[in-house]
Protein backbone atom coordinates (compact mmCIF):
# COMPACT_ATOMS: atom_id res chain seq x y z
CA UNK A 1 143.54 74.28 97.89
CA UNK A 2 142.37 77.04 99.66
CA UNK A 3 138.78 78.69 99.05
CA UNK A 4 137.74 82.22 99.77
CA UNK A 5 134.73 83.83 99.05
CA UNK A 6 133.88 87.48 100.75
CA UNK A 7 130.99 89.28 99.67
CA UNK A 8 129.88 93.09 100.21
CA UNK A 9 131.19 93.66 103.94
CA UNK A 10 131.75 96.50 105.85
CA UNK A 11 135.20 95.98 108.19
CA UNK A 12 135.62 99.10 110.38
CA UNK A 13 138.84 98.43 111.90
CA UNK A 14 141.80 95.93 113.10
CA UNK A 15 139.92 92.67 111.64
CA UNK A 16 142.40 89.84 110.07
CA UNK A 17 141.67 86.96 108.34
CA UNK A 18 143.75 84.10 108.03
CA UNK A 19 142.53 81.12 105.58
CA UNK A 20 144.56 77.80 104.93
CA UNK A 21 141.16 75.56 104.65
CA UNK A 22 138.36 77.77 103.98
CA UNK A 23 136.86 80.93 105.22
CA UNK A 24 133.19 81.77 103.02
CA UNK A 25 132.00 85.29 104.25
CA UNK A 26 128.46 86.26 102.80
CA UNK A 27 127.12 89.87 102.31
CA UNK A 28 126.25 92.47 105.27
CA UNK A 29 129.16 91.43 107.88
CA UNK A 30 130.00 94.07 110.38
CA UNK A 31 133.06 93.72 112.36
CA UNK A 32 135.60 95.51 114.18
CA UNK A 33 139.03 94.04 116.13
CA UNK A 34 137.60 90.51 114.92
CA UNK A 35 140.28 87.47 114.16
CA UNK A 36 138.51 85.28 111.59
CA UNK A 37 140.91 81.94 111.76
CA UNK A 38 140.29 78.69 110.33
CA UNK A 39 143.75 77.12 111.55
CA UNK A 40 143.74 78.97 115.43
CA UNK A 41 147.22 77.00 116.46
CA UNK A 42 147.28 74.37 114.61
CA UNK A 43 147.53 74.58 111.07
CA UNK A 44 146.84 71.10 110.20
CA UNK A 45 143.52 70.97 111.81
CA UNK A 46 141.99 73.58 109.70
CA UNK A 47 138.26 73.83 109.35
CA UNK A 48 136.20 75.99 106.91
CA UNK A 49 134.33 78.78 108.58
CA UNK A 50 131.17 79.85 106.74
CA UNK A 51 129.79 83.42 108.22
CA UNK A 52 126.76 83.73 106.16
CA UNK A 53 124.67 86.91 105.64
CA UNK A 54 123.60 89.69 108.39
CA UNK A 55 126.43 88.56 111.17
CA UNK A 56 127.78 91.02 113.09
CA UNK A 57 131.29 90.89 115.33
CA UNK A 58 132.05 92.90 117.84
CA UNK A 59 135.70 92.81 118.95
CA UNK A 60 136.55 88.91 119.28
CA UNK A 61 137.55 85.72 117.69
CA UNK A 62 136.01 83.36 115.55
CA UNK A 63 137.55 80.03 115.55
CA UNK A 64 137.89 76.58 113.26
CA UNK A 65 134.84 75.15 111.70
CA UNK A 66 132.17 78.09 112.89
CA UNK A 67 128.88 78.59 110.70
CA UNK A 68 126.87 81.88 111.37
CA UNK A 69 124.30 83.84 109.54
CA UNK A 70 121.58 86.53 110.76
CA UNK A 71 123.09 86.51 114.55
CA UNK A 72 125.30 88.38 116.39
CA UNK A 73 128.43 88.05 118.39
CA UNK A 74 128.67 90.07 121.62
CA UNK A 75 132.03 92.15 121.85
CA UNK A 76 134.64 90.02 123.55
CA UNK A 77 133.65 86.39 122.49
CA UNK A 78 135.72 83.93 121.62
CA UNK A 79 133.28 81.95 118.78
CA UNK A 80 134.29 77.92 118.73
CA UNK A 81 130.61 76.46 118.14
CA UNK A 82 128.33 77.48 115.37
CA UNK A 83 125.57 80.28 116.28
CA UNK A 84 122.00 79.99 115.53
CA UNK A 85 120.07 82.38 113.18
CA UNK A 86 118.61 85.21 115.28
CA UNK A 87 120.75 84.28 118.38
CA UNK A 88 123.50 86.05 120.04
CA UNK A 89 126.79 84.69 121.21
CA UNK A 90 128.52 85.53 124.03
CA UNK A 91 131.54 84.73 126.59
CA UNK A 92 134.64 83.51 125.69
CA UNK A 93 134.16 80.16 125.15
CA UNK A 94 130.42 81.42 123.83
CA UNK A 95 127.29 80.06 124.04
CA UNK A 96 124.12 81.27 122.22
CA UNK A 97 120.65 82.61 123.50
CA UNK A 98 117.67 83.88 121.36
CA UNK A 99 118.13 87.06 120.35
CA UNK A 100 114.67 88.39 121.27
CA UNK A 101 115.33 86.89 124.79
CA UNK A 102 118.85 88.06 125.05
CA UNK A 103 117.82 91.95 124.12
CA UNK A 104 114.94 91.06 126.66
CA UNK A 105 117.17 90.12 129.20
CA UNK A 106 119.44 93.16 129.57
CA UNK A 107 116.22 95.07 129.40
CA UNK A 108 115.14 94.20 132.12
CA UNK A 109 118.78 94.32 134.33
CA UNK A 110 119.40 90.84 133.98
């Protein structure tokens, strides 16, 4: 049985969302050229992805069995691991950093 659940989003443009497990999208999601997929390539391996509220995606991919809420992920990230609150994923494969340090970080040229 498949579940969906998508609450008050904003998609701007090009984002798909494939769901054979389940996908659980919570309220205040931005995203734009994102692939939310819960199979990626192999469709017996599904994984529920929960994107809880206040994510934002820039353009990227989220992959099987991600959890998210109150972060964001950096434009061009491919998202296979589950991202703190108030952290920011980046890179393709991503890894997270504190927000405040991340923000911090390209302040000062880093």
């Amino acid at each position: 049985m498949i579940q969906a659940s998508i609450g008050q989003c904003r998609f701007i443009s090009g984002t798909t969302i494939r769901g054979l497990k389940s996908v659980c999208i919570g309220i205040r999601l931005i995203s734009s050229l994102v692939k939310i997929d819960d199979a990626s390539d192999d469709i017996f391996s599904a994984k529920p992805i929960v994107l809880e509220n206040d994510v934002w995606v820039g353009y990227g991919d989220i992959r099987p069995g991600v959890w998210a809420a109150g972060s964001v992920v950096a434009a061009g990230s491919s998202v296979g691991t589950n991202v703190p609150a108030d952290c920011l994923a980046m890179a393709r494969p991503s890894r997270a950093a504190p927000l405040h340090m991340a923000l911090f970080a390209r302040h000062i040229g880093i």
